[in-house]
C-alpha atoms as a PDB file:
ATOM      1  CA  UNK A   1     -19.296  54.831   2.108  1.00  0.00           C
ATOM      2  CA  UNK A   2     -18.695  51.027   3.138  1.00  0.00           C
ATOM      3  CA  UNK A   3     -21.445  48.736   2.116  1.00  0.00           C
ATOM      4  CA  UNK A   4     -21.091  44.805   3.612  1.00  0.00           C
ATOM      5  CA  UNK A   5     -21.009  42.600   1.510  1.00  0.00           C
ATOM      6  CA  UNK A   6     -21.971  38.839   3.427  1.00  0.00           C
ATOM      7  CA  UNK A   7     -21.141  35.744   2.808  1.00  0.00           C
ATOM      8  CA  UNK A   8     -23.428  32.832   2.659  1.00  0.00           C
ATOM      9  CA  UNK A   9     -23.970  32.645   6.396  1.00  0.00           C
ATOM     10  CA  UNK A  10     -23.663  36.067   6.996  1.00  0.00           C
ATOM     11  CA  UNK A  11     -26.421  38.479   8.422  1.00  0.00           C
ATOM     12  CA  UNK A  12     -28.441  41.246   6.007  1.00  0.00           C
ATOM     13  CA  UNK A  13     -25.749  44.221   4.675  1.00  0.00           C
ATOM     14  CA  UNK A  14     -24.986  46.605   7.796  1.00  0.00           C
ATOM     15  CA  UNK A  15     -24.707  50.077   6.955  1.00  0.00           C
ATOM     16  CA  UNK A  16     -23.238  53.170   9.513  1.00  0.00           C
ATOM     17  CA  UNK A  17     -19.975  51.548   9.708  1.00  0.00           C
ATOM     18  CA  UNK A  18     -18.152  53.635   7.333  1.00  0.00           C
ATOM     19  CA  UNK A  19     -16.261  55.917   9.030  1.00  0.00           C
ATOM     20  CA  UNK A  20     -14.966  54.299  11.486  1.00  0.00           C
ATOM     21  CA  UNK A  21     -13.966  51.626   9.639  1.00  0.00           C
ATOM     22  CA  UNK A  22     -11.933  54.058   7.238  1.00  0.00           C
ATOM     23  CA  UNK A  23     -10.359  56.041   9.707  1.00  0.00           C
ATOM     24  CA  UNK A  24      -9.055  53.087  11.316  1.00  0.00           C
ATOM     25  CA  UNK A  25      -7.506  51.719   7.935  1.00  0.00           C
ATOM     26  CA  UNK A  26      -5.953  55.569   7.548  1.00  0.00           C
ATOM     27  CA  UNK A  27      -4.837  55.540  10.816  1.00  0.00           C
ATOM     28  CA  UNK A  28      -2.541  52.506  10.286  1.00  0.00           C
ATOM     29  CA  UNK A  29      -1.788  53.183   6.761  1.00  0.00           C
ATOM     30  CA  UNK A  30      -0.581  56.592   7.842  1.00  0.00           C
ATOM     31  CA  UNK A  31       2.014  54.922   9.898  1.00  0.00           C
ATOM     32  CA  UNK A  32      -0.430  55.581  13.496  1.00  0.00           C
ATOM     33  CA  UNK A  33      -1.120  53.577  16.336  1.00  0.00           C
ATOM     34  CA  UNK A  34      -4.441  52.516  17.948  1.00  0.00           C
ATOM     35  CA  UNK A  35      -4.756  50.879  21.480  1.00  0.00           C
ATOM     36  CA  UNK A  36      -4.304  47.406  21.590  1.00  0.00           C
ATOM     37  CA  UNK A  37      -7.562  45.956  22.120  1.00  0.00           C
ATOM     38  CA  UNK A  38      -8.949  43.428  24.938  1.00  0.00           C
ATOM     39  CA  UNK A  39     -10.873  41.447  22.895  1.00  0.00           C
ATOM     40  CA  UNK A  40      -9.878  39.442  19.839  1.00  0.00           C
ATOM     41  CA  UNK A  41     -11.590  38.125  16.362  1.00  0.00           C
ATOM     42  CA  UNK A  42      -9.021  34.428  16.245  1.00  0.00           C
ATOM     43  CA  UNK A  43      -6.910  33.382  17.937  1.00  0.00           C
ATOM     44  CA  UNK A  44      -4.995  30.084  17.736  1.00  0.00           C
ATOM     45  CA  UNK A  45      -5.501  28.791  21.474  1.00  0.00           C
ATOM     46  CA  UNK A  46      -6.492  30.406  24.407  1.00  0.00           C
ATOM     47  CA  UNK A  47      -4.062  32.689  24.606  1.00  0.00           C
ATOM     48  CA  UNK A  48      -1.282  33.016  27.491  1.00  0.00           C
ATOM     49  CA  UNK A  49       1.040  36.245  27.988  1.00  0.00           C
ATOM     50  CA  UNK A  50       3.933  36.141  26.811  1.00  0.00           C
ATOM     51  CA  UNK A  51       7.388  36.856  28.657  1.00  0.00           C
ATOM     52  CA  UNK A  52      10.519  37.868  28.169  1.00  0.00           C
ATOM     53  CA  UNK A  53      13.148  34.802  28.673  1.00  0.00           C
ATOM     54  CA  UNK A  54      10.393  32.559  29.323  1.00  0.00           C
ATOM     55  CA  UNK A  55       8.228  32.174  26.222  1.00  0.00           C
ATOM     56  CA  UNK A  56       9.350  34.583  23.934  1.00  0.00           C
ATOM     57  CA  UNK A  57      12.534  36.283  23.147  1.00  0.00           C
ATOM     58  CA  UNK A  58      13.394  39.405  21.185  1.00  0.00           C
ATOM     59  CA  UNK A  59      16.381  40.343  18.999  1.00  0.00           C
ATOM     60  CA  UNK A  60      17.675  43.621  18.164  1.00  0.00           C
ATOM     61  CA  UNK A  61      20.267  44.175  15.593  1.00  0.00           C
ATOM     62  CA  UNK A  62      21.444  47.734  14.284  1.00  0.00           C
ATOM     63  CA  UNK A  63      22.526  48.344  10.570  1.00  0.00           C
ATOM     64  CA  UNK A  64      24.935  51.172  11.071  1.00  0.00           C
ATOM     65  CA  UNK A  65      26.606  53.135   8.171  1.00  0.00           C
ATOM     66  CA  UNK A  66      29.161  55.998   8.081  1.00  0.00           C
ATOM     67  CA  UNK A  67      29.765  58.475   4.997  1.00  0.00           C
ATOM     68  CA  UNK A  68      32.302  56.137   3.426  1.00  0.00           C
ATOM     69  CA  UNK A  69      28.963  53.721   3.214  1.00  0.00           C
ATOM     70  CA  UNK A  70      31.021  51.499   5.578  1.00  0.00           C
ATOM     71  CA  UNK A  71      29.171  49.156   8.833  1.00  0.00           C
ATOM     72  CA  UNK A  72      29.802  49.191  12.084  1.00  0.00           C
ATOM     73  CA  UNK A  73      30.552  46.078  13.049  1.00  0.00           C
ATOM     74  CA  UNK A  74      32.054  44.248  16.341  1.00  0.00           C
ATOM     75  CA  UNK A  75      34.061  41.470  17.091  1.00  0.00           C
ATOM     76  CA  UNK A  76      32.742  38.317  19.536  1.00  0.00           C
ATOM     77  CA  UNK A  77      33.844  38.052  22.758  1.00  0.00           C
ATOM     78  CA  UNK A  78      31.776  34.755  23.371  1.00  0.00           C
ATOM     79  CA  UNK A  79      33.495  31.798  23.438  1.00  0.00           C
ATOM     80  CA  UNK A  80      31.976  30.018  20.979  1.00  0.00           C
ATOM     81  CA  UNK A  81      32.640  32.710  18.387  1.00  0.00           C
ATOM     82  CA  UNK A  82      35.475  34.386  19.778  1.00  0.00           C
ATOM     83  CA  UNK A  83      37.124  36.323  17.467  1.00  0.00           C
ATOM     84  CA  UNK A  84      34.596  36.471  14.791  1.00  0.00           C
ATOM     85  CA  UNK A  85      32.811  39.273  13.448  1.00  0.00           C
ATOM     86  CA  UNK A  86      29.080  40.606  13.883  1.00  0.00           C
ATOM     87  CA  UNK A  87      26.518  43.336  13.737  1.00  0.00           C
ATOM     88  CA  UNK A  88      25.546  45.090  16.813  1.00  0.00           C
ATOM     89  CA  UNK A  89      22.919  42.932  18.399  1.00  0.00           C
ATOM     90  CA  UNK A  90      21.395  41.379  21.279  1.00  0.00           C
ATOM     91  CA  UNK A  91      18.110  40.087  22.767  1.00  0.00           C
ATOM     92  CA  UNK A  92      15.968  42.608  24.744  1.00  0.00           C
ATOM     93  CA  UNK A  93      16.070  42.868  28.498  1.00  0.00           C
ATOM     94  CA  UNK A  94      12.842  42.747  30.384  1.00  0.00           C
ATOM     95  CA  UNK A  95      11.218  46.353  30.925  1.00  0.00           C
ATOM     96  CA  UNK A  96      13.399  48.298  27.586  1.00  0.00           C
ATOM     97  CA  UNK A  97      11.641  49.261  24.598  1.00  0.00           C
ATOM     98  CA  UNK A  98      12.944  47.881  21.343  1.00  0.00           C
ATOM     99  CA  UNK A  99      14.707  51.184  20.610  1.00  0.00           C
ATOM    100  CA  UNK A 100      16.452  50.998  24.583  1.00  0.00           C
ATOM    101  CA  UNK A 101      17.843  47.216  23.991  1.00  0.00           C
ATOM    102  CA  UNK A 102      18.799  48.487  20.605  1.00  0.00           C
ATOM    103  CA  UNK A 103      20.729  51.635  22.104  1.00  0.00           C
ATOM    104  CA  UNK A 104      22.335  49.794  24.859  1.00  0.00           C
ATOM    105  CA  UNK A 105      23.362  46.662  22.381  1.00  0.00           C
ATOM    106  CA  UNK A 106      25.210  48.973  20.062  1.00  0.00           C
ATOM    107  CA  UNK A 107      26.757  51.072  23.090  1.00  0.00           C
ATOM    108  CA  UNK A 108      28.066  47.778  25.037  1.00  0.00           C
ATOM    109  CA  UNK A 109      29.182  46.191  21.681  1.00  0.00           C
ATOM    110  CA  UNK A 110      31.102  49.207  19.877  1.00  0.00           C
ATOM    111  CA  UNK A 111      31.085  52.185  22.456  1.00  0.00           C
ATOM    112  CA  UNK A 112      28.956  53.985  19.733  1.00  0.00           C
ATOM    113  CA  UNK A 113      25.783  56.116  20.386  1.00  0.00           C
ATOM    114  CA  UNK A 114      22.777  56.069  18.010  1.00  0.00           C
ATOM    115  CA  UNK A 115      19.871  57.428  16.876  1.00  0.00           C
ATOM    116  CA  UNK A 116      17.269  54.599  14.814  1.00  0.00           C
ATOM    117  CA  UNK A 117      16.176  55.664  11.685  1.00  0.00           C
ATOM    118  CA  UNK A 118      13.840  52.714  10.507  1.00  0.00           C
ATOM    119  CA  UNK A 119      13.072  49.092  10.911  1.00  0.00           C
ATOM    120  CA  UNK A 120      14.488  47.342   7.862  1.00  0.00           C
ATOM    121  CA  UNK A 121      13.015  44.079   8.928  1.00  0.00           C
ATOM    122  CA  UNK A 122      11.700  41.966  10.878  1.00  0.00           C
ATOM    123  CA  UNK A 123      12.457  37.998  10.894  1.00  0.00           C
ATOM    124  CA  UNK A 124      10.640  35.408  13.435  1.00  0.00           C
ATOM    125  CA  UNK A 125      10.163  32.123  14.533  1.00  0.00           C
ATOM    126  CA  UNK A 126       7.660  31.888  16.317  1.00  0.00           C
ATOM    127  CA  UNK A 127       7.554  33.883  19.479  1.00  0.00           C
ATOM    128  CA  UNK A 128      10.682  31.542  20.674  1.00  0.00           C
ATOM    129  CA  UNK A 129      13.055  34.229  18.467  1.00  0.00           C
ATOM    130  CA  UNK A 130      12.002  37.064  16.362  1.00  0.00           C
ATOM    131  CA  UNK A 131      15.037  39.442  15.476  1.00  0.00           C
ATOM    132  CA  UNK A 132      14.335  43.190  14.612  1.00  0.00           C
ATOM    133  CA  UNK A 133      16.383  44.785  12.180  1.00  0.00           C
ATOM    134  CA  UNK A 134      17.056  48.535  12.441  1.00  0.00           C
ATOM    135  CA  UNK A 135      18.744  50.925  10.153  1.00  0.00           C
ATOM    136  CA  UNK A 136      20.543  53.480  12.624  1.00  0.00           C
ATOM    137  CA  UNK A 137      23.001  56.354  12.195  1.00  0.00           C
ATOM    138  CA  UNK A 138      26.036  57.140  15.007  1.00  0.00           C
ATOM    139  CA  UNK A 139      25.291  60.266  17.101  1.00  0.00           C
ATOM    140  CA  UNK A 140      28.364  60.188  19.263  1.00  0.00           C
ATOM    141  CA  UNK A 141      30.780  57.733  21.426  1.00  0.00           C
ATOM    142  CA  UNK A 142      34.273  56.238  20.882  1.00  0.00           C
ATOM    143  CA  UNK A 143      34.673  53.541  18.993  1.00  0.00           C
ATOM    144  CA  UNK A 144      35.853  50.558  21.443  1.00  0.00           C
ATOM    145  CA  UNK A 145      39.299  48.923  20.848  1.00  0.00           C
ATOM    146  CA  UNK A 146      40.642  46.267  22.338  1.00  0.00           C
ATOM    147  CA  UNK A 147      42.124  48.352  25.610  1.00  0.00           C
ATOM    148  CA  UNK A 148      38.748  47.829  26.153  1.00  0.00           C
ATOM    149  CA  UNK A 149      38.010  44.546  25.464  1.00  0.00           C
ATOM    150  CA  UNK A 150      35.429  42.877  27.938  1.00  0.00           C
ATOM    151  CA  UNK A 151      32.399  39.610  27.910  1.00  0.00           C
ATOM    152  CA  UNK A 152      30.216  42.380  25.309  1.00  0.00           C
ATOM    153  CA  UNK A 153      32.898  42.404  22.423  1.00  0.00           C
ATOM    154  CA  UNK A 154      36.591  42.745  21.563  1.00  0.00           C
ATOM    155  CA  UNK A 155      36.684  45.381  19.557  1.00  0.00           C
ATOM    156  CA  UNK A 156      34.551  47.430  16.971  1.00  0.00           C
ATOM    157  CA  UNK A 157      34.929  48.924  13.267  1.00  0.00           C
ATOM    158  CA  UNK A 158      34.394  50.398  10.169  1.00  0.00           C
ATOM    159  CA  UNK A 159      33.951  47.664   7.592  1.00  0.00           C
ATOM    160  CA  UNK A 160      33.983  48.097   3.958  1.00  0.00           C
ATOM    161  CA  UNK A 161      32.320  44.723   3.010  1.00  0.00           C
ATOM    162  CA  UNK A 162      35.706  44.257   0.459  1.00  0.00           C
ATOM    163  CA  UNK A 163      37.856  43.258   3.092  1.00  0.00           C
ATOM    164  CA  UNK A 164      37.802  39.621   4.073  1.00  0.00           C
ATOM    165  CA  UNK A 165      37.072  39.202   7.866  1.00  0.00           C
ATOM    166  CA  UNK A 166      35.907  35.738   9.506  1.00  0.00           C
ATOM    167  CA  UNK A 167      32.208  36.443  10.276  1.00  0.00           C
ATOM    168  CA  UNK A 168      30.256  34.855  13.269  1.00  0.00           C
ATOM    169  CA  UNK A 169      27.712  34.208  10.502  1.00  0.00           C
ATOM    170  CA  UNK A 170      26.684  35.460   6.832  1.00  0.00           C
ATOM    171  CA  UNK A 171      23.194  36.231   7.503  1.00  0.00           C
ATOM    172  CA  UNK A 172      24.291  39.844   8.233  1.00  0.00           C
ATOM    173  CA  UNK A 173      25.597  40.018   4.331  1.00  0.00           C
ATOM    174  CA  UNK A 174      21.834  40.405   2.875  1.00  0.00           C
ATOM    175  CA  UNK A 175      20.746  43.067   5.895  1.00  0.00           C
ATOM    176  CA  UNK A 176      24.049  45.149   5.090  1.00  0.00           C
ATOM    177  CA  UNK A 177      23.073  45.322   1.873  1.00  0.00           C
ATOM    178  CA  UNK A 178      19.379  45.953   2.863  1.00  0.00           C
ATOM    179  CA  UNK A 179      20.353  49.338   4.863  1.00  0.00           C
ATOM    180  CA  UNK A 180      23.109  50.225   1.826  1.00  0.00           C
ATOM    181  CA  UNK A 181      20.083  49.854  -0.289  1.00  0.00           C
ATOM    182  CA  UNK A 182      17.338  51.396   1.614  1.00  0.00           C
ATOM    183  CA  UNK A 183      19.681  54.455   2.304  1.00  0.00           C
ATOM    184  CA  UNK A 184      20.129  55.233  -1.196  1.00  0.00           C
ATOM    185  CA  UNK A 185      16.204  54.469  -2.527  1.00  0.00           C
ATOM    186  CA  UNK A 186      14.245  53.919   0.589  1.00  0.00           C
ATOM    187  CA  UNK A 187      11.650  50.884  -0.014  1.00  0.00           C
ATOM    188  CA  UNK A 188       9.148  51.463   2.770  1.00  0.00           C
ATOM    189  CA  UNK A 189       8.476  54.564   4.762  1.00  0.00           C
ATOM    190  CA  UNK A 190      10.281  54.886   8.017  1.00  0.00           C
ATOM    191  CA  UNK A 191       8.598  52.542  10.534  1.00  0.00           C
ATOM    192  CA  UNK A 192       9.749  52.797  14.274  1.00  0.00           C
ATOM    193  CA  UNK A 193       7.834  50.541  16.700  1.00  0.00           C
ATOM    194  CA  UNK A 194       5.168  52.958  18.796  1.00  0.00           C
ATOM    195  CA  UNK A 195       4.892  52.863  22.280  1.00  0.00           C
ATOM    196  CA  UNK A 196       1.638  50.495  23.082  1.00  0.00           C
ATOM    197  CA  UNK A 197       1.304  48.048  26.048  1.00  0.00           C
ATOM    198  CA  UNK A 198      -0.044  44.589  24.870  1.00  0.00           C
ATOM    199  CA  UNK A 199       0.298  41.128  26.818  1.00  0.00           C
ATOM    200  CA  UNK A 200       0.233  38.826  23.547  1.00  0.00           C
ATOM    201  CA  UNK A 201       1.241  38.496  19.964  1.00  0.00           C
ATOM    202  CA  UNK A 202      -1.274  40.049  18.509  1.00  0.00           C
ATOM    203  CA  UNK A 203      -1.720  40.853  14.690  1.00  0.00           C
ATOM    204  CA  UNK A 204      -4.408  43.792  13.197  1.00  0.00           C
ATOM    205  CA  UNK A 205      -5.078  43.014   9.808  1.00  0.00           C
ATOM    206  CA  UNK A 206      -5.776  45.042   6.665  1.00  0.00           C
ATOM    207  CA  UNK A 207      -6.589  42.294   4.264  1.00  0.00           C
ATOM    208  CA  UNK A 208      -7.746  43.431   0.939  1.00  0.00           C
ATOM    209  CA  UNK A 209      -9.088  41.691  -1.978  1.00  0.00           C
ATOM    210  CA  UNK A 210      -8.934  43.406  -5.174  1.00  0.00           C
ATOM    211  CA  UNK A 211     -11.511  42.033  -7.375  1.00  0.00           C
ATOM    212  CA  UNK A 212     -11.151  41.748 -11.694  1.00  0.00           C
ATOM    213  CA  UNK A 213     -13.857  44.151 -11.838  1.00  0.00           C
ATOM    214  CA  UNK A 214     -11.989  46.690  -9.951  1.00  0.00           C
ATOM    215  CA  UNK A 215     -13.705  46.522  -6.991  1.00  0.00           C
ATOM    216  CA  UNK A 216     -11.889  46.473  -3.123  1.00  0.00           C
ATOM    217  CA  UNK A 217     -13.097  44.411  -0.338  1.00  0.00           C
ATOM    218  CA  UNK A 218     -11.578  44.475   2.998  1.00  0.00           C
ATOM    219  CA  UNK A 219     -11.896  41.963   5.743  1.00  0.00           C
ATOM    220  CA  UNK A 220     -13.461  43.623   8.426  1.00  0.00           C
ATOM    221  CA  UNK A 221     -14.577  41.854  12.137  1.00  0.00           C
ATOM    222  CA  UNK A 222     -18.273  41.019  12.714  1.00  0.00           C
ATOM    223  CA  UNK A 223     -18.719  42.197  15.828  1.00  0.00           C
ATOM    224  CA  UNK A 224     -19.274  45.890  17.230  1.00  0.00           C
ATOM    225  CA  UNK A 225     -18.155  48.391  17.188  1.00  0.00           C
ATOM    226  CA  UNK A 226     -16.524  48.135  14.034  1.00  0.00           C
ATOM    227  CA  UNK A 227     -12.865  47.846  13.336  1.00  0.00           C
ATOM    228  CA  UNK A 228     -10.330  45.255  11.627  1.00  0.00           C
ATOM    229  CA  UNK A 229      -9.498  41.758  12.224  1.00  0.00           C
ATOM    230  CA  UNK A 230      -7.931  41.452  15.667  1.00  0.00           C
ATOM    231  CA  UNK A 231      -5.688  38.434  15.853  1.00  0.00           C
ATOM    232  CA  UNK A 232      -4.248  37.096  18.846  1.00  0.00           C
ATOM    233  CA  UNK A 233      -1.429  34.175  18.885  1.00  0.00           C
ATOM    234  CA  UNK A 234      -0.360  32.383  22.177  1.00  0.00           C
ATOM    235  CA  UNK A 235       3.402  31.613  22.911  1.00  0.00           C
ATOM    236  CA  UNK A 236       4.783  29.072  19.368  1.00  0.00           C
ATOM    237  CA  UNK A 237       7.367  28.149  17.839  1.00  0.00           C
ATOM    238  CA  UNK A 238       5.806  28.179  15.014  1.00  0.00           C
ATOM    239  CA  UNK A 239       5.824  30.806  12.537  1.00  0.00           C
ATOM    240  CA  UNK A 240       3.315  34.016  14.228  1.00  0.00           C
ATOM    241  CA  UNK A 241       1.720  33.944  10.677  1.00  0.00           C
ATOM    242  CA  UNK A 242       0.202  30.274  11.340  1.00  0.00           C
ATOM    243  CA  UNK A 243      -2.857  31.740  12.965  1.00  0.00           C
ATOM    244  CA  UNK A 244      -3.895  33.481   9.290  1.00  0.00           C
ATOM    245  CA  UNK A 245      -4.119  30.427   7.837  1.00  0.00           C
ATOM    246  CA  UNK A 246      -7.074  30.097  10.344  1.00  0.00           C
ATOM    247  CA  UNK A 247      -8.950  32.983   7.841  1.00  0.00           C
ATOM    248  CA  UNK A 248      -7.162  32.504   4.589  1.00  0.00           C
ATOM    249  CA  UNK A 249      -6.929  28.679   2.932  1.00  0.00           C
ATOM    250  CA  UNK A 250      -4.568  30.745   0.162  1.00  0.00           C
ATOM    251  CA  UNK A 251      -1.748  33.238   1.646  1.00  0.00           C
ATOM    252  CA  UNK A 252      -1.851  36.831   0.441  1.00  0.00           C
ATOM    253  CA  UNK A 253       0.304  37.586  -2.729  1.00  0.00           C
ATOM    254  CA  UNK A 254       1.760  40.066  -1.070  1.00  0.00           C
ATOM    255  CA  UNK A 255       2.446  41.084   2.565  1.00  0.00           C
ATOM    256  CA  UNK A 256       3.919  43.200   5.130  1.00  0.00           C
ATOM    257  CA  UNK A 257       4.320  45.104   7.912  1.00  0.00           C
ATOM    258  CA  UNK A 258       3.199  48.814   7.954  1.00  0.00           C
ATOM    259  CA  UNK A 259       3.865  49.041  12.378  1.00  0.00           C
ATOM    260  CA  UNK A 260       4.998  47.757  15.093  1.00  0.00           C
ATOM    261  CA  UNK A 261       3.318  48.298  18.362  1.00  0.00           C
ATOM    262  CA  UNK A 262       5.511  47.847  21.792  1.00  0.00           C
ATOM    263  CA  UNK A 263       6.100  48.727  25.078  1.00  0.00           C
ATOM    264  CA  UNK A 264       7.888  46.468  27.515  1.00  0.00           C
ATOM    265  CA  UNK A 265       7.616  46.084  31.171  1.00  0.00           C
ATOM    266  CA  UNK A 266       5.123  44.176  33.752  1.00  0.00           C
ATOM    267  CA  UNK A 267       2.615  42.400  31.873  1.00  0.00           C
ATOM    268  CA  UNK A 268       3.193  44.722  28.568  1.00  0.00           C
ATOM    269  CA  UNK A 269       5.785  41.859  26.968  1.00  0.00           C
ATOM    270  CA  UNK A 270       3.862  41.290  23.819  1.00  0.00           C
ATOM    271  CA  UNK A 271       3.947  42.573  20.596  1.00  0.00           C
ATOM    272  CA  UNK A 272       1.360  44.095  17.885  1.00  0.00           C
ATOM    273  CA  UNK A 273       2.189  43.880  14.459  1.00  0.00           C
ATOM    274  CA  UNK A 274      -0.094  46.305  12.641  1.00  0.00           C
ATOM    275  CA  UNK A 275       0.048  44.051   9.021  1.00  0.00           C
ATOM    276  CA  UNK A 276      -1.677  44.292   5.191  1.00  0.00           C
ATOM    277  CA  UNK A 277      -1.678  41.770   2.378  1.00  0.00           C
ATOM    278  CA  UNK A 278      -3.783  41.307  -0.921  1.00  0.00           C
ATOM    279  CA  UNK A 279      -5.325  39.050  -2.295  1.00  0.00           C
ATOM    280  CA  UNK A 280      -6.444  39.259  -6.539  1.00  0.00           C
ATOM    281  CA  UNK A 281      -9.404  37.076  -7.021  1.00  0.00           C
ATOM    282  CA  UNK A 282     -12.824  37.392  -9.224  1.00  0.00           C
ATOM    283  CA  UNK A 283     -14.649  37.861  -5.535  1.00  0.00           C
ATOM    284  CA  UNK A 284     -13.915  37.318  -2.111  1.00  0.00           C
ATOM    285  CA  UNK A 285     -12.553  34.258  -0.765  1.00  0.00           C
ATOM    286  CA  UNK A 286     -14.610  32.572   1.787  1.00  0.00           C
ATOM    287  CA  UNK A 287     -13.658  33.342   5.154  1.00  0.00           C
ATOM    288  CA  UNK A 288     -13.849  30.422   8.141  1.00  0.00           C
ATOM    289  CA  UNK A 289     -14.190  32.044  10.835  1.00  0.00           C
ATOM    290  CA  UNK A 290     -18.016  33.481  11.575  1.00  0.00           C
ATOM    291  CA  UNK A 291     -16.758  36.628  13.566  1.00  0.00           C
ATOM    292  CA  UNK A 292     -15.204  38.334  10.230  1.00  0.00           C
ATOM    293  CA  UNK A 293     -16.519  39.531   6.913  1.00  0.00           C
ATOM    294  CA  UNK A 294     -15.676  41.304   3.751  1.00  0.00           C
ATOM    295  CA  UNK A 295     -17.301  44.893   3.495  1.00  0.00           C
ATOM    296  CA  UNK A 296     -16.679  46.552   0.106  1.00  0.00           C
ATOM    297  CA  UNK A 297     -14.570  49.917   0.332  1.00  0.00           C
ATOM    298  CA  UNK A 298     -15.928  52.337  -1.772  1.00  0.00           C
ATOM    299  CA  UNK A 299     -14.131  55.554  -0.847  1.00  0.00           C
ATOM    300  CA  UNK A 300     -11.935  56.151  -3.979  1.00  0.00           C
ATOM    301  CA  UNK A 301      -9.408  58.108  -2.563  1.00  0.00           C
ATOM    302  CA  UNK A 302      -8.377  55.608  -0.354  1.00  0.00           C
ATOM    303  CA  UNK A 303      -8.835  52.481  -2.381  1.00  0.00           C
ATOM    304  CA  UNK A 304      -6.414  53.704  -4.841  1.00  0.00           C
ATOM    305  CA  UNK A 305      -3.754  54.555  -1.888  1.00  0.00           C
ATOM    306  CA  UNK A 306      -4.181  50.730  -0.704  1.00  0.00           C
ATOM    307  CA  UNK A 307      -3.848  49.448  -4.099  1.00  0.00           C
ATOM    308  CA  UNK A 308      -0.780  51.561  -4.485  1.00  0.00           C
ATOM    309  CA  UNK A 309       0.503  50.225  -1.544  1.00  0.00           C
ATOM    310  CA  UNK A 310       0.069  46.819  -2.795  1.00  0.00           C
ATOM    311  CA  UNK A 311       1.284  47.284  -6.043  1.00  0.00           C
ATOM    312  CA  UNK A 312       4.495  48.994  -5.390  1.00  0.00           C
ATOM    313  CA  UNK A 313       5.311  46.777  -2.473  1.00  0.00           C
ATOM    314  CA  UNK A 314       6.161  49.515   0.063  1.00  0.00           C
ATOM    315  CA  UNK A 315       5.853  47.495   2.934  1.00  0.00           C
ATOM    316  CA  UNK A 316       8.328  46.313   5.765  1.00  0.00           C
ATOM    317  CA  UNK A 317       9.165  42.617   4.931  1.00  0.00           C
ATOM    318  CA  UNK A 318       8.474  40.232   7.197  1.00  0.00           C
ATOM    319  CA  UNK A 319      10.618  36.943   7.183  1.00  0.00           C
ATOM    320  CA  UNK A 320       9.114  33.670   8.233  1.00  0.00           C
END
């Protein structure tokens, strides 16, 4: 049973939420995906589609290991890194899905074929760039050598990390060790984005706040029916995370990712991060915005598997 809990503005407790309200938080927590809605709770501006090479740009990069616990990596055929040596990676093409650009980057770049096992993370700035890590395994293909050199890449291979090669950058050397890590003790459950057609940046929100007399409160919006906090952000360069400050005048201790919601194609650019964070207080925070509220979850069950969720930090990172 949910019981609301309002804040000083607020209207008298609402009960016959309850079930919804859970099954939605299940739903999401179970690794699902619910409809992107048309309506939204915040937003930071009136909010404008976004589009692919025009106001927002995706990049997909593949972790790739063989047996040996070896990456694939390629070498640049761009002229201002010729020569140098990268993960698979590329930004998406209008109308793929994130696992098509990610196939096609890692087929044009080493000749490989591969199947995505997991996001390992996810890293943005603003809509303007926000990179999508995978961890992938090889399926098939040739690896390319330079007989077949072209404007993709040079030439592709095994690398053991000991050898010293001139790399296009050294931001790869924490995500290699990421997917060598998550392979051997994964750290979240395996997230691949779901198939959902949004225009915007949108964020749903499980925000809980567990309390010093062990009770959990979740943010939940004010409006009918009932479901959580629907955030929508408008094309920024910015970090996508700026519109929770909007709610929150304190960030969450901890936070994450637990889906990613995409599609591609006409109108369906956008993205939906499906997202949780705590908060440990004495009671809930005040919340700005009128249109959301805190609603106290008292379904045991379920409180313990968000706390656990919290406390063991099983989410996928997000880096801002």
């Amino acid at each position: 049973m949910i019981i609301l809990r309002p804040l000083p503005t607020s209207p008298p407790l609402l009960t016959g939420m309850s079930s919804a309200l859970e099954e939605e938080i299940k739903t999401l927590v179970g690794g699902g995906a619910i409809p992107v809605s048309e309506t939204c709770d915040v937003s930071s501006c009136t909010p404008r589609p976004l589009r692919l090479r025009h106001n927002a740009c995706y990049i997909v990069m593949a972790v790739i290991l063989n047996e040996q616990n070896e990456v694939l990596i390629m070498q640049e055929a761009k002229p201002d890194c010729w020569g140098s040596w990268y993960l698979p990676a590329g930004r998406l093409e209008k109308g793929e899905t994130l696992v098509e650009g990610l196939s096609r980057e890692v087929k044009e770049e080493t000749g490989l074929l591969c199947q995505p096992l997991t996001l390992l993370t996810v890293e943005e700035r603003g809509t303007a760039w926000i990179r999508f890590v995978f961890l992938a395994q090889h399926t098939g293909g040739s690896l390319k050598t330079t007989s077949c050199a072209d404007s993709e890449s040079l030439q592709a291979m095994w690398w053991d990390m000991a050898s010293s090669l001139p790399l296009r950058c050294k931001d790869i050397l924490p995500l290699i060790r990421l997917g060598q890590e998550y392979r051997r003790l994964p750290s979240h459950p395996s997230i691949l984005p779901a198939l959902s057609a949004s225009p915007h940046l949108t964020i749903r929100l499980i925000l809980a706040c567990l309390c010093s007399d062990g009770k959990m409160w979740v943010l939940k919006s004010a409006s009918e029916p009932p479901h959580l906090p629907f955030l929508v952000s408008g094309p920024c360069r910015g970090s996508i995370l700026t519109i929770i400050q909007r709610i929150l005048s304190e960030p969450p201790s901890y936070f994450g990712i637990l889906g990613v919601q995409h599609q591609g194609g006409e109108g369906a650019d956008g993205v939906c991060f499906n997202m949780m964070g705590g908060i440990h207080a004495s009671e809930p925070p005040a919340i700005t915005p009128e249109s959301l509220c805190w609603v106290h979850l008292e379904d045991e069950e379920l409180r313990v598997e968000l706390e656990q969720i919290l406390s063991r930090h099983t989410l996928l990172p997000l880096y801002s």
